[in-house]
N, C-alpha and C. Protein backbone atom coordinates (compact mmCIF):
# COMPACT_ATOMS: atom_id res chain seq x y z
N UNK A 1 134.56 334.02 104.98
CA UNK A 1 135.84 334.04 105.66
C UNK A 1 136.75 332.99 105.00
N UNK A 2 137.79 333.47 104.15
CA UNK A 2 138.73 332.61 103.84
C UNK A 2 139.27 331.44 104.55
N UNK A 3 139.73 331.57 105.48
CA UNK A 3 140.29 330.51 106.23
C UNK A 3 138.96 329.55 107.52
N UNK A 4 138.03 329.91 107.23
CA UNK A 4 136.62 329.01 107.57
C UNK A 4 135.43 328.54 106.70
N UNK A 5 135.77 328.05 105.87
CA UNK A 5 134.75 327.49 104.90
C UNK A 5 133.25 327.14 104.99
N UNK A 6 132.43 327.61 104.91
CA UNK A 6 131.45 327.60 105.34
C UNK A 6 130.28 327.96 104.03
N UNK A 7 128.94 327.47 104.17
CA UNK A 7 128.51 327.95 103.15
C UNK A 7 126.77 328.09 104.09
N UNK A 8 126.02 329.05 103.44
CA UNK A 8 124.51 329.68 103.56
C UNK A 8 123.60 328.97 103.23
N UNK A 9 123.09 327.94 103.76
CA UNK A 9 121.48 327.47 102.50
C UNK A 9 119.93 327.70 103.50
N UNK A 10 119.04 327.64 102.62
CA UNK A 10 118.20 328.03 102.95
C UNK A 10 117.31 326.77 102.55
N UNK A 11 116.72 326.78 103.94
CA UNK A 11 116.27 325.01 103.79
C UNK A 11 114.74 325.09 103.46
N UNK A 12 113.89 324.53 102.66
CA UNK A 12 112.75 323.91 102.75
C UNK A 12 112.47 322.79 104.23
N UNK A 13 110.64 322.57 104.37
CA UNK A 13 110.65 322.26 104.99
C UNK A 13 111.13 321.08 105.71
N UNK A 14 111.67 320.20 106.60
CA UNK A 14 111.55 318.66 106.17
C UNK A 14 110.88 317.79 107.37
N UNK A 15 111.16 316.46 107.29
CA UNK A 15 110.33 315.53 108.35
C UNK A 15 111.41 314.86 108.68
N UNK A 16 111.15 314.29 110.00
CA UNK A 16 111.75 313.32 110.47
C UNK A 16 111.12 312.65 111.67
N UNK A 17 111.45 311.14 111.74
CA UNK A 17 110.74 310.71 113.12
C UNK A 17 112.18 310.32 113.77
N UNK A 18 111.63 310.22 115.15
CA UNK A 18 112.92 309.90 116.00
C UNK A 18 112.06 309.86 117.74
N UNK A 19 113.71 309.82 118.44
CA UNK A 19 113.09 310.53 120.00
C UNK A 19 113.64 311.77 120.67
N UNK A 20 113.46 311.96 121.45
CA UNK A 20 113.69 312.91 122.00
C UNK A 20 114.31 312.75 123.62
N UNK A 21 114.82 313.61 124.23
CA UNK A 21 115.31 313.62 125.70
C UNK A 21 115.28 315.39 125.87
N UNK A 22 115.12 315.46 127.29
CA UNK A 22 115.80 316.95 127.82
C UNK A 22 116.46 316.76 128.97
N UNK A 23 117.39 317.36 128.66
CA UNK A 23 118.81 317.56 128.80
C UNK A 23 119.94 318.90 129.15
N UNK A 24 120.90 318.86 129.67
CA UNK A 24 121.34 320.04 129.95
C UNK A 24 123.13 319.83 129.88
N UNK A 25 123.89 320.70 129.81
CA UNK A 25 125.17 320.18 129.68
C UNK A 25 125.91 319.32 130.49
N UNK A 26 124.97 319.90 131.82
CA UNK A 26 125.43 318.92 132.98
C UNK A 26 125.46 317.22 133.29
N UNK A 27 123.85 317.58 132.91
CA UNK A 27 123.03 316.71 133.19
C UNK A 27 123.06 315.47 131.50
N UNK A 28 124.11 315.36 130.37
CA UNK A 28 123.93 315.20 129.31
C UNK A 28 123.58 313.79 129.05
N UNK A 29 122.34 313.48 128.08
CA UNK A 29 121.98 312.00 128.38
C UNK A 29 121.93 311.64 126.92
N UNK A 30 123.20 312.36 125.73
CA UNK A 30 123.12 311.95 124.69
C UNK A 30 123.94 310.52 124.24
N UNK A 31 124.53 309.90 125.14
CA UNK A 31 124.30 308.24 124.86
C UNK A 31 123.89 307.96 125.20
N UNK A 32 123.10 307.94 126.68
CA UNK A 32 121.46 307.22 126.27
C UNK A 32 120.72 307.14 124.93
N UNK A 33 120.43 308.38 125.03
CA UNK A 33 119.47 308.98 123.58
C UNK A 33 119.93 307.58 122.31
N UNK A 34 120.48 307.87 122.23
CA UNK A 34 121.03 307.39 120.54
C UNK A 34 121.55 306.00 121.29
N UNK A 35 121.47 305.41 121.95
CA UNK A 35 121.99 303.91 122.22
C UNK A 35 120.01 303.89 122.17
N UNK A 36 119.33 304.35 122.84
CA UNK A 36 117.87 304.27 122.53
C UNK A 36 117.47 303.69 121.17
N UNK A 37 117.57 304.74 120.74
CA UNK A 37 117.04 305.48 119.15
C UNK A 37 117.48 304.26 117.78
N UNK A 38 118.80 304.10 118.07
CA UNK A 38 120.05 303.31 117.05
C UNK A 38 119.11 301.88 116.51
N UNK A 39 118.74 300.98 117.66
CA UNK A 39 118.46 299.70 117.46
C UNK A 39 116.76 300.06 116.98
N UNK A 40 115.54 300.87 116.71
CA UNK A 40 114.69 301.23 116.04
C UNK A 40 114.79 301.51 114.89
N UNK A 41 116.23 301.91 114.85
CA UNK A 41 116.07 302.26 113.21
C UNK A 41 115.53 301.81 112.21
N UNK A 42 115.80 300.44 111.82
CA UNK A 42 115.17 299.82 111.16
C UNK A 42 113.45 299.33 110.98
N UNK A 43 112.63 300.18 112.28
CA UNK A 43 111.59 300.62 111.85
C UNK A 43 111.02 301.72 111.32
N UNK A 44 112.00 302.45 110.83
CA UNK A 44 111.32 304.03 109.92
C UNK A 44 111.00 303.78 108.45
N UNK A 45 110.43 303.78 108.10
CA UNK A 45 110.18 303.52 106.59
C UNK A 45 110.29 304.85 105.81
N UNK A 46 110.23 304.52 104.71
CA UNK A 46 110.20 305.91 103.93
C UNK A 46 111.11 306.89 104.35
N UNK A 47 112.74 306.36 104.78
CA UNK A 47 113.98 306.83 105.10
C UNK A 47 114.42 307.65 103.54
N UNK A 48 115.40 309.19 104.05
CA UNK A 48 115.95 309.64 103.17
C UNK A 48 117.21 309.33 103.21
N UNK A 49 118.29 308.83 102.46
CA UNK A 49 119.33 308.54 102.83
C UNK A 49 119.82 307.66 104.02
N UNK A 50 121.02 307.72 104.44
CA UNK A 50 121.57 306.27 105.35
C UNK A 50 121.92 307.76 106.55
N UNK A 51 122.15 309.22 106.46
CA UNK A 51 122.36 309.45 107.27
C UNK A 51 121.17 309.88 108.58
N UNK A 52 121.86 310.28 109.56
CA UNK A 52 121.23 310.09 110.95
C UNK A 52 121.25 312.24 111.23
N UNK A 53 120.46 312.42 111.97
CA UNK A 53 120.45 314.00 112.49
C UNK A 53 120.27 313.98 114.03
N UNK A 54 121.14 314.47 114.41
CA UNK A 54 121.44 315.26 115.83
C UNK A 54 120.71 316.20 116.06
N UNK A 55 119.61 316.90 116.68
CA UNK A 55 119.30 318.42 116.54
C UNK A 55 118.93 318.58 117.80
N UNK A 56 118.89 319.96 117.96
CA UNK A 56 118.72 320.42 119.58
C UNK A 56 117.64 321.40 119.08
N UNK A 57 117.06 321.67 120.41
CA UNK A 57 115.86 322.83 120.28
C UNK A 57 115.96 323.30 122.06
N UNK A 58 116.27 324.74 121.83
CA UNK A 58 117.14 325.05 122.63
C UNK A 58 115.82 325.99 123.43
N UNK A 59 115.54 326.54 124.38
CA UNK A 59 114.64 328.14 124.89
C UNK A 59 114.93 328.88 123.72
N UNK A 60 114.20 330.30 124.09
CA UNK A 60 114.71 331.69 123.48
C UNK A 60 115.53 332.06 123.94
N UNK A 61 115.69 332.25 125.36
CA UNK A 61 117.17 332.99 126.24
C UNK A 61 118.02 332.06 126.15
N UNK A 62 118.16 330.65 125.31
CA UNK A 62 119.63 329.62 126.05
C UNK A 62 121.25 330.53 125.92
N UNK A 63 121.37 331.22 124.38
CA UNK A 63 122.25 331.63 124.11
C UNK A 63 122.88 333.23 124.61
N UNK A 64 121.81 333.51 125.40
CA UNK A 64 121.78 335.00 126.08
C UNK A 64 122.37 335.25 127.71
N UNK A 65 122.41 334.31 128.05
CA UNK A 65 123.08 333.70 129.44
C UNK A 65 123.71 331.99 129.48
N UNK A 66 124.98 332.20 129.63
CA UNK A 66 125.31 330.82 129.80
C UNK A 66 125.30 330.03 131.24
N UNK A 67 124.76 329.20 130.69
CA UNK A 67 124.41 328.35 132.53
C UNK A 67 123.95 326.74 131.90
N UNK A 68 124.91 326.63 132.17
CA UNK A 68 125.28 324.73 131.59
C UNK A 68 124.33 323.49 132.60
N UNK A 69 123.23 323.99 133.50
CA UNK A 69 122.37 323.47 133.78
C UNK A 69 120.84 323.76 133.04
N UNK A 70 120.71 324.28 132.52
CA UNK A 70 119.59 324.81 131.71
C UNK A 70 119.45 324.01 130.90
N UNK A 71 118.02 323.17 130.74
CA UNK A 71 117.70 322.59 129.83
C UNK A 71 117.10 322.67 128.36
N UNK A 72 117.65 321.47 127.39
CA UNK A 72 116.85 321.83 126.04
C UNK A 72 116.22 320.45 125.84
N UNK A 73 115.78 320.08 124.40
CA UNK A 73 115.82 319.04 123.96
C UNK A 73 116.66 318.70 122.91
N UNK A 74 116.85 317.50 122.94
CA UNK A 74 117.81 316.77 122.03
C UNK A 74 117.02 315.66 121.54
N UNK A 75 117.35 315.97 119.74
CA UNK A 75 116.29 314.72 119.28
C UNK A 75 117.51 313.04 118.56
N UNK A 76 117.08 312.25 118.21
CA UNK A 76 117.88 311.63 117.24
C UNK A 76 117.12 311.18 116.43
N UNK A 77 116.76 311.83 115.34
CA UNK A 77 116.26 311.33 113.78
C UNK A 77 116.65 310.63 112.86
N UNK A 78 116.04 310.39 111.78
CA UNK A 78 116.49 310.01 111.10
C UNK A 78 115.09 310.20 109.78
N UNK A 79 115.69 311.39 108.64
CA UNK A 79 114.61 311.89 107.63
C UNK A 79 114.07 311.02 106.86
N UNK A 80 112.56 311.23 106.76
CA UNK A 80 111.84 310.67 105.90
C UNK A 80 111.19 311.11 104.75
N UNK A 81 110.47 310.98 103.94
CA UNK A 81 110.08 311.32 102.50
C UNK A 81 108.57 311.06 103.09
N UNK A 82 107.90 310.74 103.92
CA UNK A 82 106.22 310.73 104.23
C UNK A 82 106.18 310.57 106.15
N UNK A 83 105.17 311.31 106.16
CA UNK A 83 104.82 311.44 107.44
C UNK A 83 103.66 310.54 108.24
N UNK A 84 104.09 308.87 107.67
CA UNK A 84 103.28 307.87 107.85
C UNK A 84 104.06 306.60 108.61
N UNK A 85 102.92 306.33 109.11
CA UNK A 85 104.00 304.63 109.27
C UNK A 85 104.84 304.85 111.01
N UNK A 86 104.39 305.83 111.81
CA UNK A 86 105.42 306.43 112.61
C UNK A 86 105.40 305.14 113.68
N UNK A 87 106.88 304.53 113.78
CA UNK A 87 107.21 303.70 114.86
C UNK A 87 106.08 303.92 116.19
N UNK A 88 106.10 302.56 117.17
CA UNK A 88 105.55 303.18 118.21
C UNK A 88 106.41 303.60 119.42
N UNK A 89 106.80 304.80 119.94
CA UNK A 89 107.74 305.40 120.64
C UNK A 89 108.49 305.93 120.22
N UNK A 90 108.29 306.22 118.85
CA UNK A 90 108.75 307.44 117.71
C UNK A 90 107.61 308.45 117.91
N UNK A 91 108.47 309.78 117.65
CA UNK A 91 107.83 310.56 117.56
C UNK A 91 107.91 311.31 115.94
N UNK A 92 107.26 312.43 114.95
CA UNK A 92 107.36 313.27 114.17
C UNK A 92 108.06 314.45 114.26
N UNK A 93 108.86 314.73 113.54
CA UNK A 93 109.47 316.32 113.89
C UNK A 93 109.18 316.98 112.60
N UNK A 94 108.71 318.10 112.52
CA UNK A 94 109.12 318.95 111.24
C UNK A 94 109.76 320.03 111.46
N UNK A 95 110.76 320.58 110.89
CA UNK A 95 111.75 321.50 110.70
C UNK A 95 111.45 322.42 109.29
N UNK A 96 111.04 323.62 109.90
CA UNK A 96 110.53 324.73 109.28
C UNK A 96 111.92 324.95 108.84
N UNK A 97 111.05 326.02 107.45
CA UNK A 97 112.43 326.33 106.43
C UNK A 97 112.60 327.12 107.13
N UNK A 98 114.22 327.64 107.05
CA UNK A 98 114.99 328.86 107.47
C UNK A 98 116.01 328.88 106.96
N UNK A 99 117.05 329.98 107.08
CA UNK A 99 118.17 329.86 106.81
C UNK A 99 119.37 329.46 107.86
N UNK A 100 120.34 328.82 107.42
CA UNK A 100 121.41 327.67 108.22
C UNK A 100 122.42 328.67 107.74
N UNK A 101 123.18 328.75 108.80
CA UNK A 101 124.96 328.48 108.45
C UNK A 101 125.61 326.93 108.56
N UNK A 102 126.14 326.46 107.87
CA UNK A 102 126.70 325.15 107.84
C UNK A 102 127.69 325.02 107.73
N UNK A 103 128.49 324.38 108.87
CA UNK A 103 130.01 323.88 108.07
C UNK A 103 130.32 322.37 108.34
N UNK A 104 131.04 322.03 107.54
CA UNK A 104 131.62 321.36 107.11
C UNK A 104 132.72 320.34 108.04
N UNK A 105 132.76 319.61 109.39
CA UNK A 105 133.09 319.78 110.54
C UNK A 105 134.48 318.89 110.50
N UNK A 106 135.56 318.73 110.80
CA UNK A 106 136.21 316.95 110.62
C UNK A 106 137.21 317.38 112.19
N UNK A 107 136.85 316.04 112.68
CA UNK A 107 137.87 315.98 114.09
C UNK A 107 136.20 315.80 114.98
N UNK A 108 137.13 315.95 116.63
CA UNK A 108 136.41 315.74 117.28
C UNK A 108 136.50 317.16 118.68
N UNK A 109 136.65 317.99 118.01
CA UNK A 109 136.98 319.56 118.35
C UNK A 109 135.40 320.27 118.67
N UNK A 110 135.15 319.91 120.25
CA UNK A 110 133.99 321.18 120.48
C UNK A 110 133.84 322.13 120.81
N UNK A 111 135.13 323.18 120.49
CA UNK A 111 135.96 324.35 120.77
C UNK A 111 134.90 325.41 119.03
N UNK A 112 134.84 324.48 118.22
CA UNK A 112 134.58 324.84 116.80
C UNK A 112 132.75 325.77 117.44
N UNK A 113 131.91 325.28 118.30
CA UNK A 113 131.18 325.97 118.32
C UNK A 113 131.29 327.37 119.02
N UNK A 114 132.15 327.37 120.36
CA UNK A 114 132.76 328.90 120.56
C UNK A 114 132.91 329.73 119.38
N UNK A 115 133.92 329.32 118.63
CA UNK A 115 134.49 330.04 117.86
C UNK A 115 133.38 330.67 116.60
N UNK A 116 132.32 329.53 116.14
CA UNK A 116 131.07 329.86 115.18
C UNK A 116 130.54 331.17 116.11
N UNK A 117 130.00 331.05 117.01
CA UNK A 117 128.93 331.81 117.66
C UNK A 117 129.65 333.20 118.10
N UNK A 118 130.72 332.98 118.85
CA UNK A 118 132.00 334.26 119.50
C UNK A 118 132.48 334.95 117.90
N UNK A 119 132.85 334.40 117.00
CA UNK A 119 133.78 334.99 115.72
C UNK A 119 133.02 335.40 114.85
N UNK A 120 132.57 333.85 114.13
CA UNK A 120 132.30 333.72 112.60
C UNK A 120 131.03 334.30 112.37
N UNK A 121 129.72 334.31 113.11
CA UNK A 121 129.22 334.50 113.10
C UNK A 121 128.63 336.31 112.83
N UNK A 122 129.35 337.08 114.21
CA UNK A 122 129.08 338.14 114.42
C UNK A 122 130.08 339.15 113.16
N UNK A 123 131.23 338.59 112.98
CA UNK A 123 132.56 339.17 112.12
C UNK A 123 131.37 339.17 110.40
N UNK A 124 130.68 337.81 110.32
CA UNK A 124 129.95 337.91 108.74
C UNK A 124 128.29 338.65 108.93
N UNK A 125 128.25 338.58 110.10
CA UNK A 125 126.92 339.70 110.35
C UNK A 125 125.74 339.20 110.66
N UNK A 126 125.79 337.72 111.27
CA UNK A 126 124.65 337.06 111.75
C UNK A 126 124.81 337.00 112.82
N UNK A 127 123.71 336.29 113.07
CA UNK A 127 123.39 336.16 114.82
C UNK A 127 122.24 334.71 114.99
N UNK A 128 122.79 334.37 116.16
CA UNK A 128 121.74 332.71 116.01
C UNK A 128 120.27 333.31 116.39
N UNK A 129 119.55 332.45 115.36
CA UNK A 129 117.77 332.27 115.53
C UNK A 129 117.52 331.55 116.45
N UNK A 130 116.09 331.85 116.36
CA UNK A 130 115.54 330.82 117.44
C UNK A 130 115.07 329.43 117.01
N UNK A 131 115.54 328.79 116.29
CA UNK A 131 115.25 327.68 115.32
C UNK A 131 116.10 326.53 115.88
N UNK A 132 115.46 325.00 115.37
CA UNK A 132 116.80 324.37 115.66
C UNK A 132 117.61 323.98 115.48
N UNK A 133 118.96 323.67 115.79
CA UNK A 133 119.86 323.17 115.62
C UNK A 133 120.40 321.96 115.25
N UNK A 134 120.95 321.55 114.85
CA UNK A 134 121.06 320.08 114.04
C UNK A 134 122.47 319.49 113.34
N UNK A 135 123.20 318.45 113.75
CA UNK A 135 124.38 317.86 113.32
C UNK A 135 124.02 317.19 112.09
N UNK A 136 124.32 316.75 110.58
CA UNK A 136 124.20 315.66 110.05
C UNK A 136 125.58 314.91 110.09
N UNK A 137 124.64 313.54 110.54
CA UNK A 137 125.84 312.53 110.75
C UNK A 137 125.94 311.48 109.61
N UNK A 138 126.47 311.65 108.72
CA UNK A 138 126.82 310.61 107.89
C UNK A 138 127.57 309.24 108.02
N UNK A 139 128.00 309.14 106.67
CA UNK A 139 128.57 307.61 106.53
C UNK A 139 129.85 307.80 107.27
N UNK A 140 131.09 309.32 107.45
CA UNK A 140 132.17 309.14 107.81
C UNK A 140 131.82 309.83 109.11
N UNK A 141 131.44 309.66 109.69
CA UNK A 141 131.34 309.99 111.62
C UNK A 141 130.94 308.62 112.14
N UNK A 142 131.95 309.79 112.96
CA UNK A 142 132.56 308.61 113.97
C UNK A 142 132.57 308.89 115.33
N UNK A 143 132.24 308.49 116.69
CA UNK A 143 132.07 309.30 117.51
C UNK A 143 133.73 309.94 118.60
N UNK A 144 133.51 310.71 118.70
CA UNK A 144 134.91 311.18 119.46
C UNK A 144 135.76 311.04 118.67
N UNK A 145 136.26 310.92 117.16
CA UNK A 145 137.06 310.29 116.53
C UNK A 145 137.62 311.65 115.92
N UNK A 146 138.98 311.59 115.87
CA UNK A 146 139.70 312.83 115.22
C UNK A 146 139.34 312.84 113.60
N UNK A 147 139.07 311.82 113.08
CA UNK A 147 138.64 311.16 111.74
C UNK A 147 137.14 311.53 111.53
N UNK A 148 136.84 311.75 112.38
CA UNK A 148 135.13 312.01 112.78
C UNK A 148 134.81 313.30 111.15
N UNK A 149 133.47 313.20 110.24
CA UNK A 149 132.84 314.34 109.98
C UNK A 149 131.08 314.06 110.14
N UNK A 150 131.16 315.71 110.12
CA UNK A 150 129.66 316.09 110.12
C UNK A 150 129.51 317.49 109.57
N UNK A 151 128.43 317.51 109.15
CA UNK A 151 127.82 319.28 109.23
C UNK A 151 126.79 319.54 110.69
N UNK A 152 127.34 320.40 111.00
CA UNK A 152 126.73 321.37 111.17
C UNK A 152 125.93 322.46 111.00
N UNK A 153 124.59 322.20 111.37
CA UNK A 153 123.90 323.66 110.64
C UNK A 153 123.31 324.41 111.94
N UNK A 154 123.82 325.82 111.77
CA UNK A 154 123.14 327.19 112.93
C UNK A 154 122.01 327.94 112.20
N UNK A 155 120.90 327.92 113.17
CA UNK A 155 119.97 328.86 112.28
C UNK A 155 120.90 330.26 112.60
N UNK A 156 120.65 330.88 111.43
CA UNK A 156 120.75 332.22 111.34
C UNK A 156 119.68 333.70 111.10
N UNK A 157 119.99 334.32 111.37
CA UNK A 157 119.28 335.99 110.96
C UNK A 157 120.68 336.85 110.57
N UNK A 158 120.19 337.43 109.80
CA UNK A 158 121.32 339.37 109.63
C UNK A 158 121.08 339.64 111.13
N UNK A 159 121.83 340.49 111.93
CA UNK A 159 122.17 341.17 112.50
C UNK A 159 121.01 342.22 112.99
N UNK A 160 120.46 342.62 114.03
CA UNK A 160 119.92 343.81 113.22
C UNK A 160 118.34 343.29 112.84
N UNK A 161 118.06 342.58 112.72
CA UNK A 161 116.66 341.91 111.60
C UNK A 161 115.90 341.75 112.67
């Protein structure tokens, strides 16, 4: 789609340690989470990069009925290169390969996931997996910040599959 930039990758597997919460839109306890998570950091060893991952792991039905009390989990990671050394009150995550839609995110606009899942999605011929979901938060995010970026990645399938 011309005017939504977006690009397809297909991920290998990866690791990460972090924590976790469940959570619901209502009920949302993602500053807890990451006011948690933030001050551990500096016990993960064998870190990939300086950035941080957001990811959700949602039911099978979350996206099939909307009901903003329904719970998922929400992790806050941060990737590693070995699956050793794990903090204590850290947990391991691995994230099976699949294929992502990703974009490219800037502002602080959460209107952008309607529009992925309602438009972009169905108009290029996918449809969300059952896989999870995941923000990367880099060096320029910022929280609530119109200045704010991240990617975004949606698991995907074709249509149909």
């Amino acid at each position: 789609m011309a005017n939504f930039p977006y690009r397809l990758v297909q991920t290998e597997p990866k690791i990460f340690i972090g924590i976790h919460l469940e959570m619901s839109l209502i009920q949302n306890s993602t500053f807890q989470l990451w006011s948690s998570f933030r001050p551990m950091l500096n016990q993960i060893q064998h870190r990939i990069g300086s950035h941080l991952v957001s990811l959700q792991v949602y039911p099978a039905d979350y996206f099939f009925r909307f009901e903003p009390n329904k719970t998922f989990t929400k992790w806050a990671l941060a990737e590693v290169s070995l699956a050793t050394d794990i903090p204590n009150g850290m947990e391991l995550f691995t994230l099976e390969a699949g294929q992502y839609f990703v974009y490219d995110h800037k502002g602080a606009d959460t209107q952008i996931f309607a529009k992925i899942f309602g438009e972009i999605l169905p108009k290029e011929g996918f449809m969300v997996d059952n896989r999870p979901h995941f923000e990367v938060l880099g060096e320029r995010y910022k929280v609530n910040s119109p200045d704010s970026e991240e990617e975004i990645w949606i698991p995907i399938k074709k249509l149909n599959s």
